[in-house]
Every structure is written in structure tokens, then in C-alpha cells.
Protein backbone atom coordinates (compact mmCIF):
# COMPACT_ATOMS: atom_id res chain seq x y z
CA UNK A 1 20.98 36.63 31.42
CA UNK A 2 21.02 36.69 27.31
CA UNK A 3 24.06 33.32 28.14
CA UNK A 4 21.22 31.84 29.98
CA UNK A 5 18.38 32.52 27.75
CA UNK A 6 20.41 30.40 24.26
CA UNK A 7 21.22 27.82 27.31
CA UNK A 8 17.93 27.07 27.10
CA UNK A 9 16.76 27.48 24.10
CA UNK A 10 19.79 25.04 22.58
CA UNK A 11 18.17 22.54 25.56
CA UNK A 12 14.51 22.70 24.58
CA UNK A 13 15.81 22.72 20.22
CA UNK A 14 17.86 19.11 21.86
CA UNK A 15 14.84 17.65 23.82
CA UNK A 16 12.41 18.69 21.22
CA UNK A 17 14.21 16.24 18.86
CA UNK A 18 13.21 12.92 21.50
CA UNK A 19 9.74 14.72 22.52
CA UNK A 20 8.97 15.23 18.60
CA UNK A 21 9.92 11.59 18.19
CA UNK A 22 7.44 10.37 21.18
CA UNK A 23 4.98 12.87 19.93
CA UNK A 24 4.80 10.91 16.55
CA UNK A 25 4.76 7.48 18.34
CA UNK A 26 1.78 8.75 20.10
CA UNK A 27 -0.14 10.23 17.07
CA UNK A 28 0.46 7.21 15.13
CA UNK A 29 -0.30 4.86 17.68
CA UNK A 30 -3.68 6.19 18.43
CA UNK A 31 -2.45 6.96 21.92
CA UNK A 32 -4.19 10.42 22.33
CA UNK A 33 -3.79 10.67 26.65
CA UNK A 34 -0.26 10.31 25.71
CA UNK A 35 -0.29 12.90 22.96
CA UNK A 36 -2.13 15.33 25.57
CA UNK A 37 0.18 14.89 27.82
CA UNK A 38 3.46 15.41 25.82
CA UNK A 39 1.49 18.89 24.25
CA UNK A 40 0.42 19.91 27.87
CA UNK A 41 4.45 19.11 29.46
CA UNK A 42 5.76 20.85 26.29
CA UNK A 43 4.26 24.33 24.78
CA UNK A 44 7.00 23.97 21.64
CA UNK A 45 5.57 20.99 20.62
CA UNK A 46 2.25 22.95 20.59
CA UNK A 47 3.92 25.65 18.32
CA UNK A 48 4.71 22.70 15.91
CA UNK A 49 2.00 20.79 16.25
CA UNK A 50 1.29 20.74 11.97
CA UNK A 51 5.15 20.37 10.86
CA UNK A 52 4.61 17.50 8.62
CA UNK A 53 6.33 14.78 10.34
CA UNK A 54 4.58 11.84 9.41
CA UNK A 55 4.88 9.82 6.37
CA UNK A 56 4.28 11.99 3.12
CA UNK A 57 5.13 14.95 4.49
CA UNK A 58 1.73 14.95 6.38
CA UNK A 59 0.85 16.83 9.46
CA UNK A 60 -0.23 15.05 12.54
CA UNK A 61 -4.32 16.31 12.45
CA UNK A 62 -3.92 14.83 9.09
CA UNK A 63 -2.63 11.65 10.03
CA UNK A 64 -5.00 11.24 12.55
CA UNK A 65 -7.95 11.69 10.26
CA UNK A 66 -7.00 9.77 7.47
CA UNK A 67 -6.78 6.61 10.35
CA UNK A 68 -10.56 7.84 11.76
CA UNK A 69 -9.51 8.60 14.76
CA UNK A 70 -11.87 11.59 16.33
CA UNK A 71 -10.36 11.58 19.90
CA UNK A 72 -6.98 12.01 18.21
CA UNK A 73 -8.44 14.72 16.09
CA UNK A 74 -9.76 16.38 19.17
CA UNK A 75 -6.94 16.25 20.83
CA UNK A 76 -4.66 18.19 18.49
CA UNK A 77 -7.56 20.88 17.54
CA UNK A 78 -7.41 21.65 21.50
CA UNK A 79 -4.04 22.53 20.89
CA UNK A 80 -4.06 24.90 18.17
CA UNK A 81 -3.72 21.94 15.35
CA UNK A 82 -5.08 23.73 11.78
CA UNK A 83 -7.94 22.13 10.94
CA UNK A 84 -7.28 23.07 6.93
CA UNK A 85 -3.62 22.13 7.15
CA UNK A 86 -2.89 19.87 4.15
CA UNK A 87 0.56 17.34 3.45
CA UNK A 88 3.43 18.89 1.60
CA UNK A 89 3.50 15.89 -1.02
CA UNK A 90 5.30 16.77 -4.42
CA UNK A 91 2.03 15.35 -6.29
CA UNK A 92 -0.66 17.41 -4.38
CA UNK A 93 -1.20 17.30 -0.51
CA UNK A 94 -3.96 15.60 1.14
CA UNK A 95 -6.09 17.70 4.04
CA UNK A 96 -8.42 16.33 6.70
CA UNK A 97 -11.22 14.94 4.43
CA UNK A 98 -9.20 13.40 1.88
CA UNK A 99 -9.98 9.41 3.47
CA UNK A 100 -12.59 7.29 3.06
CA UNK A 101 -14.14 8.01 6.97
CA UNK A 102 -17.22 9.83 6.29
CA UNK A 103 -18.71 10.32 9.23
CA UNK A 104 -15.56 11.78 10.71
CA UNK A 105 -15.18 14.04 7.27
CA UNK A 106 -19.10 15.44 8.32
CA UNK A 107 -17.63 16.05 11.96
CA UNK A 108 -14.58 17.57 10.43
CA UNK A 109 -16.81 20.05 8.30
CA UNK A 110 -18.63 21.10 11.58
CA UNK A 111 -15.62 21.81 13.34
CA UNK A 112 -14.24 24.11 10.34
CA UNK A 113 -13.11 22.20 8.03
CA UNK A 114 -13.08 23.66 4.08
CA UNK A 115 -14.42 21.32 1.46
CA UNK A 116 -12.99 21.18 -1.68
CA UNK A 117 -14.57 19.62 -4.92
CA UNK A 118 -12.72 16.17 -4.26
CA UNK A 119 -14.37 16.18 -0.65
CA UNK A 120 -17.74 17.50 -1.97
CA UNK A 121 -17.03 14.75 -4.76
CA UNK A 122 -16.52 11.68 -2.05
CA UNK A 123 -19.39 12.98 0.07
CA UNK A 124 -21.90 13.05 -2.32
CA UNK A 125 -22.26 16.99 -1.54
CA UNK A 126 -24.08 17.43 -5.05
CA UNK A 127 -25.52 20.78 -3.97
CA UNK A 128 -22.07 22.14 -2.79
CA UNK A 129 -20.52 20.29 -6.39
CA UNK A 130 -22.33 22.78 -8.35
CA UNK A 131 -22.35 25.93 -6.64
CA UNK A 132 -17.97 25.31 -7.38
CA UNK A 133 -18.71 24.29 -10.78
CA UNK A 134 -21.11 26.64 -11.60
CA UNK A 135 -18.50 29.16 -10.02
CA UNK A 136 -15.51 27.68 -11.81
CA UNK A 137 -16.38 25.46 -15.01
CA UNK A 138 -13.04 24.09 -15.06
CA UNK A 139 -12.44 22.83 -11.70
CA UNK A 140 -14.07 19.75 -12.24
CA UNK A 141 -10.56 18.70 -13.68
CA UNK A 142 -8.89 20.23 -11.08
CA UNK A 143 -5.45 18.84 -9.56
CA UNK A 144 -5.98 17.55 -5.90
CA UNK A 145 -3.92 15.23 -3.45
CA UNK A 146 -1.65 12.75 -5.53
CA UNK A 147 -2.67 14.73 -8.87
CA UNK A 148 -6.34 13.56 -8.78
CA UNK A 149 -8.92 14.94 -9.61
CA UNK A 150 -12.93 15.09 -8.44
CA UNK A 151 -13.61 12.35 -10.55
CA UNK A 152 -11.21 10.20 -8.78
CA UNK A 153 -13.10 11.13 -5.37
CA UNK A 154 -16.34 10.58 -7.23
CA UNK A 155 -18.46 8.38 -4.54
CA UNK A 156 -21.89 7.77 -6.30
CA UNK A 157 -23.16 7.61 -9.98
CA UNK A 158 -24.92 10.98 -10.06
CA UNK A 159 -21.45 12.52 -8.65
CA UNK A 160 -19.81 10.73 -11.38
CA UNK A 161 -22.78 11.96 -14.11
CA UNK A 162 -22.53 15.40 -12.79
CA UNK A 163 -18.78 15.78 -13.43
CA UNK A 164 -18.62 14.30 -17.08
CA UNK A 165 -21.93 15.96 -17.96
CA UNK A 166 -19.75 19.25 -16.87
CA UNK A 167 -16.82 18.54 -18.93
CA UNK A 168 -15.07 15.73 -16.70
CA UNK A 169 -12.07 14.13 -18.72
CA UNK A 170 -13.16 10.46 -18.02
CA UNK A 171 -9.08 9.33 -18.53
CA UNK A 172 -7.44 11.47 -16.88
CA UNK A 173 -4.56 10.13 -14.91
CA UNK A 174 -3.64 11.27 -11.76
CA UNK A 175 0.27 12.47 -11.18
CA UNK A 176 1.80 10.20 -8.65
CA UNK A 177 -0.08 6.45 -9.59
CA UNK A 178 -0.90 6.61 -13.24
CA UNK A 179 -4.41 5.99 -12.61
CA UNK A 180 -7.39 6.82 -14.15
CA UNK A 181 -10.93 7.28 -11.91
CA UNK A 182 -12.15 3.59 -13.48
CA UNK A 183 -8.83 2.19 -12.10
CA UNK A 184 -9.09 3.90 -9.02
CA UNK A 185 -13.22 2.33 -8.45
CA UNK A 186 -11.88 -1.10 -9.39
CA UNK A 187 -12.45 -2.19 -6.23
CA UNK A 188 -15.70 -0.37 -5.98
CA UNK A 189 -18.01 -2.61 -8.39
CA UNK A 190 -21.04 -0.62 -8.91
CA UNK A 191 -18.47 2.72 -9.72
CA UNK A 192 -16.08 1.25 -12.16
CA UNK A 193 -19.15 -0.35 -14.21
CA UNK A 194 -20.81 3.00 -14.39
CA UNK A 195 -17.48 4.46 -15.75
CA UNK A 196 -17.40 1.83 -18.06
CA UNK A 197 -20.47 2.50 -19.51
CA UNK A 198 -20.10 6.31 -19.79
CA UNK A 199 -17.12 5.15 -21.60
CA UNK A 200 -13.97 4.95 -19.76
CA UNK A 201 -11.36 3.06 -20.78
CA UNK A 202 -11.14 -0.68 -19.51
CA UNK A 203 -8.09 -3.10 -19.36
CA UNK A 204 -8.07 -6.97 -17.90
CA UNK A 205 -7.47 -6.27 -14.51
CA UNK A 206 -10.63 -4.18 -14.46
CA UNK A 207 -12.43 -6.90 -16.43
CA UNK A 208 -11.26 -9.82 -14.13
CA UNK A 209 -12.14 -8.02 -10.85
CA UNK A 210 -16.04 -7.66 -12.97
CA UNK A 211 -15.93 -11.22 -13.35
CA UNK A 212 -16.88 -10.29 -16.90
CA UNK A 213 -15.74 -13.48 -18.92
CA UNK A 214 -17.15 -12.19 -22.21
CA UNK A 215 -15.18 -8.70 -22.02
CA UNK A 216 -12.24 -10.71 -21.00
CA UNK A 217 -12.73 -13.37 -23.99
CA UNK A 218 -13.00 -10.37 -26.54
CA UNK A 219 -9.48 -9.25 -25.22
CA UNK A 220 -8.17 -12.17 -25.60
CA UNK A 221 -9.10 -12.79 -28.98
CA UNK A 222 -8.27 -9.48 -30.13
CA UNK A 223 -4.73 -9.64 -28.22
CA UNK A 224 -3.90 -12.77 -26.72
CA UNK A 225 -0.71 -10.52 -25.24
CA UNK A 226 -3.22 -9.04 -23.32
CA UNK A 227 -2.42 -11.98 -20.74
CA UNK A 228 1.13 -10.61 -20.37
CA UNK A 229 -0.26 -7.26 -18.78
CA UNK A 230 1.69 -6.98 -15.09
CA UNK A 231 1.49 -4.23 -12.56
CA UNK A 232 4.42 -2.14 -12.68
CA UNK A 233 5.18 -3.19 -16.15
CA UNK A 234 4.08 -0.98 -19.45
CA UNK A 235 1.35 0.85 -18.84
CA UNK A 236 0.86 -0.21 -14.92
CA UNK A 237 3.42 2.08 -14.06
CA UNK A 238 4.16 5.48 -12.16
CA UNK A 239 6.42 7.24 -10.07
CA UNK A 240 4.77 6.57 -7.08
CA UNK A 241 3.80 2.78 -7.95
CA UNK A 242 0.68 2.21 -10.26
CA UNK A 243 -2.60 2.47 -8.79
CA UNK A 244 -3.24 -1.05 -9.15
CA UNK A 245 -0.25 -2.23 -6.97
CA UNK A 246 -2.38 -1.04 -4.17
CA UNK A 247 -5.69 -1.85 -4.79
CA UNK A 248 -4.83 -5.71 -6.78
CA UNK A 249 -1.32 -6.39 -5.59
CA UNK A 250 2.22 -5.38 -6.57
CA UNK A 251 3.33 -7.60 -9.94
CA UNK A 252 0.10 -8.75 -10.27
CA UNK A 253 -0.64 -10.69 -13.38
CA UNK A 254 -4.44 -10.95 -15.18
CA UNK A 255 -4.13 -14.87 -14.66
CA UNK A 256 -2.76 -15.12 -11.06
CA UNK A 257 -5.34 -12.15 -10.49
CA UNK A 258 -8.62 -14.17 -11.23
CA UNK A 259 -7.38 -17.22 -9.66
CA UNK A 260 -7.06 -14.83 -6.40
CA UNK A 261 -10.66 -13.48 -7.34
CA UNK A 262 -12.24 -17.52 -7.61
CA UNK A 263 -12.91 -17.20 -11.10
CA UNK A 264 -12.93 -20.86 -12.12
CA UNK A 265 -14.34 -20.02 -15.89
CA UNK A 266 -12.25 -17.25 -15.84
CA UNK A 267 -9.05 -18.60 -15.03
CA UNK A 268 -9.61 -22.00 -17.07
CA UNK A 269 -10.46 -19.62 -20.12
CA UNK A 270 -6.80 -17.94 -19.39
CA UNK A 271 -4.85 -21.20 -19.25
CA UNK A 272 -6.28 -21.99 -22.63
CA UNK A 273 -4.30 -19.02 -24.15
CA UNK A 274 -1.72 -19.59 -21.53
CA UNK A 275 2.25 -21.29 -22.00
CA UNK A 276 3.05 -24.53 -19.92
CA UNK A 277 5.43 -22.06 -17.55
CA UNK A 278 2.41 -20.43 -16.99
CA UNK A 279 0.41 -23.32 -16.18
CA UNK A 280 3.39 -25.01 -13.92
CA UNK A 281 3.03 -21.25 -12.29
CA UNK A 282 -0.46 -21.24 -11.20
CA UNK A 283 -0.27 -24.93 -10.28
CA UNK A 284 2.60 -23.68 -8.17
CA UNK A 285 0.71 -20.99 -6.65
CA UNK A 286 -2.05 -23.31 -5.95
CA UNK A 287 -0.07 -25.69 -3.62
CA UNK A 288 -1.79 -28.46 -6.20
CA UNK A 289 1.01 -31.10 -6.07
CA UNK A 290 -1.07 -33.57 -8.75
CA UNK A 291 -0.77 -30.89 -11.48
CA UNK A 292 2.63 -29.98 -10.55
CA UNK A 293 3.60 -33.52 -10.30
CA UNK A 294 2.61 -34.28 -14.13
CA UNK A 295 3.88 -31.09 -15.67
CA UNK A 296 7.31 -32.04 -13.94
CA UNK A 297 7.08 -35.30 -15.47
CA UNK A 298 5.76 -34.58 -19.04
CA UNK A 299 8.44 -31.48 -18.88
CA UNK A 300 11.92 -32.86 -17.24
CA UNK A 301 13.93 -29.36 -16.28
CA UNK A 302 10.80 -26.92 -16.55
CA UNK A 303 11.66 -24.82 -13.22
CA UNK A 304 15.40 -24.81 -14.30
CA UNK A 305 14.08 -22.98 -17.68
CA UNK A 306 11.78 -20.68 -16.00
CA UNK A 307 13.28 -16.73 -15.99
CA UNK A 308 14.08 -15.07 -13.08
CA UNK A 309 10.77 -13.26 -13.04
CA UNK A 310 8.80 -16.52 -13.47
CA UNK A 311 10.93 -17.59 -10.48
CA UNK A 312 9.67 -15.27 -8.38
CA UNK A 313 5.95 -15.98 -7.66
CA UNK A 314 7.86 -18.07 -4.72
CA UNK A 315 8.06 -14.36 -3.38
CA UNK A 316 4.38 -13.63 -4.41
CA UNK A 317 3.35 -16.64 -2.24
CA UNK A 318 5.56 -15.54 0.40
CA UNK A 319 3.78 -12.22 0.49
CA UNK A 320 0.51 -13.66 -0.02
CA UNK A 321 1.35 -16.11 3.28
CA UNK A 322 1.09 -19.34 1.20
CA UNK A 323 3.52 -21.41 3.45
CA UNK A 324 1.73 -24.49 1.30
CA UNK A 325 2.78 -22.61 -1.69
CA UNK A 326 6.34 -21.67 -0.99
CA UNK A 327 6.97 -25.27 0.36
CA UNK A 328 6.02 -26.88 -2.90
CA UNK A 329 8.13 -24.64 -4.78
CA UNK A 330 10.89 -25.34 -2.56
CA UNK A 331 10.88 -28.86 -3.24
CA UNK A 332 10.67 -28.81 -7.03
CA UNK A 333 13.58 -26.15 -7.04
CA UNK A 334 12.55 -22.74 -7.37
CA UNK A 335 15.71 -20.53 -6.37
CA UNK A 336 14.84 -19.43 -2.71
CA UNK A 337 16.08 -16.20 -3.18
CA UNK A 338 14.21 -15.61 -6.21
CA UNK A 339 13.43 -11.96 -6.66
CA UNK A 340 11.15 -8.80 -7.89
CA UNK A 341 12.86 -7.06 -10.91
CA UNK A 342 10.77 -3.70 -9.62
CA UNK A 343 11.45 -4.03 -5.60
CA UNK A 344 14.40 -6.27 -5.48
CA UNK A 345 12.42 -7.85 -2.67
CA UNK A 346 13.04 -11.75 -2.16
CA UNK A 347 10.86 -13.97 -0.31
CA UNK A 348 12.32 -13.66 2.87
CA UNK A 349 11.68 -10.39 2.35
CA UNK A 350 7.60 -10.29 2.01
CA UNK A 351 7.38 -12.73 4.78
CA UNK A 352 9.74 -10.99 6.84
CA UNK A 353 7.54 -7.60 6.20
CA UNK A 354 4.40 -10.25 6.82
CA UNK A 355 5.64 -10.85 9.82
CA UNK A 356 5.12 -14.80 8.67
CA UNK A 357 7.38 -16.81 11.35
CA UNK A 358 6.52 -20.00 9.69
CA UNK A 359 7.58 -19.19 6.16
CA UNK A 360 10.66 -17.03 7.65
CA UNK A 361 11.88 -20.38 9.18
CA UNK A 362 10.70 -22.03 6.08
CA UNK A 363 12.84 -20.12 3.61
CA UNK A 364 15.49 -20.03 6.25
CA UNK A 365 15.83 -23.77 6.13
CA UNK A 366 16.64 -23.73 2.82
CA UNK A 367 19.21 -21.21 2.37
CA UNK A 368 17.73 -17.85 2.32
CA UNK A 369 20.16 -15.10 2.74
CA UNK A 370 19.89 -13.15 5.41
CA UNK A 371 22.02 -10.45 3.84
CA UNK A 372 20.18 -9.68 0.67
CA UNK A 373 19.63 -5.85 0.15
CA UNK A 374 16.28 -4.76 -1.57
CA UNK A 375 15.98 -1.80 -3.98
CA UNK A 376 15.84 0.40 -0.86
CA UNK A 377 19.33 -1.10 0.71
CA UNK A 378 17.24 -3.06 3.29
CA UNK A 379 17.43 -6.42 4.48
CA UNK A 380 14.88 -8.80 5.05
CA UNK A 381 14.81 -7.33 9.22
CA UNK A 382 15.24 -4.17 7.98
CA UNK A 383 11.83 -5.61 6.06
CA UNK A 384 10.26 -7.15 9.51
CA UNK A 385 10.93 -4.15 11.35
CA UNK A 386 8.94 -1.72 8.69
CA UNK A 387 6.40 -4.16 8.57
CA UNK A 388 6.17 -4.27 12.09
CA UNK A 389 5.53 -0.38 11.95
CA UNK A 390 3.12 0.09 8.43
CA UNK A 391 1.99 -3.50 7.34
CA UNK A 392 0.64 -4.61 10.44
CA UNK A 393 -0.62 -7.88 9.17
CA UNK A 394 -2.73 -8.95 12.40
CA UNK A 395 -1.54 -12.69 11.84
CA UNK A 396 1.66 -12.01 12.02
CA UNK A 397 4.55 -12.54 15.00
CA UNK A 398 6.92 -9.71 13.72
CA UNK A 399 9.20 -10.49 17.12
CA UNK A 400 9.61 -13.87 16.17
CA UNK A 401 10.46 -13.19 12.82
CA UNK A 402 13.30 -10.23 14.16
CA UNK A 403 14.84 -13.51 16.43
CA UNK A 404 15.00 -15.94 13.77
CA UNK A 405 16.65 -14.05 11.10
CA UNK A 406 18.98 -12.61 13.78
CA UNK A 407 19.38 -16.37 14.79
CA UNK A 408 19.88 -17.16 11.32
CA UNK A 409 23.16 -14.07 10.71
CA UNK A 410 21.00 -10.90 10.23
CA UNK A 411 22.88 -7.77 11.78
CA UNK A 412 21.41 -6.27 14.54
CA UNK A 413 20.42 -2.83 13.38
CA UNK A 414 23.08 -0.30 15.25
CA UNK A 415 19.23 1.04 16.93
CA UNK A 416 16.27 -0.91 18.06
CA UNK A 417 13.36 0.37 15.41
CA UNK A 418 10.25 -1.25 14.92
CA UNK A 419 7.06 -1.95 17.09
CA UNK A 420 7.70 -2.08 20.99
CA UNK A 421 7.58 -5.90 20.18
CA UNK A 422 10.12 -5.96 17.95
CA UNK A 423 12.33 -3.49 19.56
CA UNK A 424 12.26 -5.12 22.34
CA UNK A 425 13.25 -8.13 21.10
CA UNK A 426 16.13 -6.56 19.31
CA UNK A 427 17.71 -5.07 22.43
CA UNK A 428 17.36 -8.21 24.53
CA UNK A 429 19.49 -9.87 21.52
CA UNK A 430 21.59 -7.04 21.71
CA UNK A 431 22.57 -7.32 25.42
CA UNK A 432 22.42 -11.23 24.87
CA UNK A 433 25.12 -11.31 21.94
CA UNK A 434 27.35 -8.65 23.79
């Protein structure tokens, strides 16, 4: 009897590892009849159910909320899920109403969920606000998910007057992205500028994504350096990645950044203050072969001179899917496998993670390696295959991409990962190359 009894439990600890793994497929697939089903055929998994398996330590209701998806949600309260369960991350964990989904966050509340003063914050729950502050002055500088705090959830301009009228610190950073609430809003127009004018502190990315040229000429004339100001460089940097890497672009630069934004006056005000690299380099970026044609002329061995990080826009194209762009700089001689100082990540890489076929054969054409390791140790199909999985770009042909850069000498990862696509893909090649 007790031989029998560890028989089984050592089988149910084995298949729970391949059910957990299909479990997570589900949840992160928005699959929820499949996710009923594997919690109906398996009562462990029910016992589970808020382990934090998914990326950043996060539990699966939590997961499933911060994507929107209700019938997911449902689905795992049925079976037991905890409603106030939050993610273990080292910075402070997120819980149910920590997105930007709020008609699922008032759902949420109905259904049990506690709100805390960054939810009451992003909500607009003014009433609820104060009763917390009222209870607890000092919470309105409280620590929440990633190290932020209320003012970073802030969703309106009366949540944002009611927290610094109550002793908000209007700079303070959070833990994991170095970010301050202004710098957080930057892509919210109407929030940063109220910051601004309660006095936050502003920097060029902030003014470029304003489109104010008269803040941005005042930098410039007080510190033409200002220019040199790249995300994860200096003060655009954090453990996690700065802030601004995910809401204006990893290695973003203040002149490449209002060219993206179609600020003409802008950008021509920049180029006045700019070097003739620079110049060659937005030319570059904007496929615009006249300009590049002339500087090439009146500057014989200019992309030979240019540093390894000027180099690597080619990569910035490639992850911005500017085939037009990463052709031109092909032809003039940019080094193909020009790469990131912070990522390691070459061009092959972004497209591959792009899933960009065209630029993938593109770059292959000319020499890309194949082989070249990123700062994590991956390759560029180690790149396609997590692309396939968290990027998601909807233009993108992530199998195709897996079959040329096998084509082209990649190793076949000793598993099929990635999408179903892309796995499948990777095990036909398998069988097909013995």
C-alpha cells in the first residue's frame, strides 16, 4: 500500500512537470477551454494554480489580467486562483490591477479584488485615494510593483494634484527602470505636461516627444551635449533597462528620436548642432541615397571612421524593419555585424527577433554570422524563436526566418522552442537534416 501510494505520487510530481508546461502554453496563449480542461483532468495543477510560473515570477491570474483577458480570468478564479495574488519580482510584485485594462480592473474589484493606492491612483478612485492618505500620510510615496510609486500610476491631473498637494516626491525614481512619473507619462501627452508644469524634471527625450522646439532650443544652447543623451547610457540607465527603452526605443538617441516622431523643425534644428557622422547617420537611417551620396563624396572614408556604436544604427534599422535602410548601409559599407555595446545584439539579431524574412535574407547575403552570441549567449534563432514567443510583431514570418538562418549554418536548437510555427518548422528541419 504505502510502496504504491510514493508510486504515484513520484508519477503525478513527473507528469506535473509536462502538464505545468501545457498549462502555461494555455494561459499565455489565451486558450482558456484548454486551460479548463488541463485544471478539470488534473486537481494538482489546481493546488498550484498561483505558483508564479510565468515571466517575472508572476502567477497565472496575473498574467491573464495584465493581457485583458476576462474569460481567462474566469477561468482560473473557478478554480481556486487568488484573486489578490501578486508576482514575486525582486523590485515589487505586480497584482491583478496593476495594467492599463480598466474595465477589466472594475470587474476585478467586483469579484474581490483589493485596491491599493497605485490602482486607486490609475483608476481615478479619488474618493478611495484619500480615505488611504488621510489614513496613512506617507503612502502616497509608497513602494509598489517595479519600485513605483502612486504617482507613477497617476491616470488624470487631479490624481496627479492630489498626490503632490499631499506630499508626493515629483522625482522619485522607481527601483527596477530608473524612471521618474514624468518619464513614465511620456507617452501620455496631456500627463507629462502637467508634471512639467508642477515642476518635474524634464530632459530631451521628454521635450522631443512634446514637440516643444523652444524647450529643446534652450537645451541646446545651454548644453549642446545635450544631443549626446542615449537610452541606456548616463542617466538612461537601470537594472532592469531604463524606462525609456520601453516606451521610446532601446539606444535611442534625441536626434534619431524626433526624426521617428516627424519633427521636421525639430530635427533640422538638431543637425545644426549636429557632427557630419551624425548627419551621414540620419541620412542613413532615412534610406535618402542623394544625401548619402554627397556626404560620401565631400567625405571619402566617412563609414570606415565611424565607431562601432555609430556603426550600429544598421541594427537600429534592422529592428525598426527598415529593409530600405539596412540595404543602403550595406552598400556604402557599414560592418553587417555591427553591434549594441548594451545587448550585444547585431542586426541579424533584431530582425531575426522581428521575425523580418526579408532583411534576415538581406543581412544573410552579405555575410551575417549566423553564430554570433548576444549578451544573453543567444544566437540570432535563439533571437527568432523568443521573438516568436514575446515580440510577436504581426508582420512578421518568424518560420521563415527559423529556415533561412538554419539554411544559412544556424544550429538547430537540441529542442524545438518557439511558436507552434516555428517549432514546427524546426523539427521538420530536424528530421530533414538527420
Amino acid at each position: 500500500m504505502t510502496d504504491k501510494k510514493n508510486h504515484l505520487v513520484n508519477s503525478d510530481d513527473e507528469l506535473d512537470r509536462s502538464i505545468i508546461e501545457q498549462f502555461k502554453q494555455g494561459v499565455s496563449g489565451n486558450d482558456p477551454e484548454a486551460v479548463e480542461r488541463l485544471l478539470q483532468l488534473h486537481p494538482l495543477l489546481a493546488v498550484k494554480i498561483d505558483e508564479p510560473w510565468f515571466a517575472f515570477d508572476t502567477p497565472a491570474i496575473v498574467s491573464a489580467a495584465n493581457r485583458g483577458d476576462r474569460k481567462m480570468v474566469d477561468v482560473l478564479l473557478e478554480y481556486g486562483a487568488n484573486i489578490n495574488a501578486k508576482s514575486s519580482w525582486w523590485a515589487g510584485g505586480f497584482g491583478v490591477l496593476h495594467h492599463d485594462h480598466y474595465d477589466l480592473s472594475r470587474y476585478l474589484i467586483e469579484r474581490g479584488a483589493n485596491v491599493d493606492p497605485h490602482a486607486a491612483a490609475a483608476l481615478g478612485m479619488l474618493d478611495a485615494l484619500r480615505e488611504m492618505v488621510e489614513e496613512e500620510p506617507d503612502i502616497v510615496n509608497l513602494r509598489g510593483p517595479d519600485g513605483q510609486v502612486p504617482l507613477h500610476y497617476a491616470g488624470s491631473p487631479e490624481i496627479i494634484d492630489f498626490l503632490l498637494n499631499h506630499g508626493a516626491d515629483i522625482d522619485r525614481r522607481d527601483l527596477d527602470h530608473n524612471g521618474t512619473p514624468a518619464q513614465y507619462a511620456v507617452n501620455n501627452l496631456e500627463r507629462c505636461r502637467h508634471l512639467m508644469q508642477r515642476g518635474a524634471q524634464t530632459d530631451i527625450f521628454m521635450a522631443c516627444k512634446l514637440g516643444d522646439i523652444e524647450l529643446i532650443r534652450r537645451m541646446l544652447k545651454e548644453d549642446p551635449n545635450s544631443l549626446q543623451a542615449q537610452v541606456g547610457k548616463g542617466d538612461f540607465t537601470a537594472p532592469g533597462g531604463h524606462i525609456y527603452e520601453y516606451k521610446i526605443g532601446r539606444a535611442m538617441r534625441p536626434l534619431f528620436f524626433a526624426e521617428r516622431l516627424g519633427h521636421e523643425e525639430i530635427t533640422e534644428l538638431m543637425l545644426s548642432y549636429s557632427s557630419v557622422e551624425q548627419r551621414l547617420l540620419i541620412a542613413c537611417m532615412r534610406a535618402d541615397r542623394s544625401t548619402v551620396g554627397s556626404l560620401l563624396k565631400e567625405y571619402p572614408g566617412i563609414v570606415q571612421s565611424l565607431q562601432p556604436e555609430e556603426q550600429s544604427v544598421i541594427a537600429d534599422a534592422a529592428w525598426n524593419n527598415q529593409t530600405d535602410a539596412v540595404q543602403l548601409m550595406l552598400e556604402v559599407g557599414f560592418h553587417v555585424d555591427a553591434r549594441r555595446s548594451e545587448r550585444a545584439a547585431t542586426a541579424l539579431h533584431h530582425a531575426a527577433g522581428q521575425g523580418n524574412d526579408k532583411i534576415v535574407q538581406l543581412l544573410i547575403d552579405h555575410g551575417a554570422s549566423v553564430d554570433v552570441l548576444n549578451e544573453f549567449g543567444g544566437t540570432p534563432l535563439n533571437s527568432c524563436i523568443w521573438g516568436s514567443l514575446h515580440i510577436l510583431n504581426p508582420d512578421g514570418n518568424y518560420a521563415e526566418v527559423a529556415e533561412s538562418l538554419v539554411q544559412a549554418g544556424a544550429k538547430l536548437p537540441y529542442q524545438a522552442a518557439g511558436s507552434e510555427h516555428v517549432k514546427q518548422v524546426l523539427f521538420s528541419l530536424k528530421l530533414r537534416m538527420g
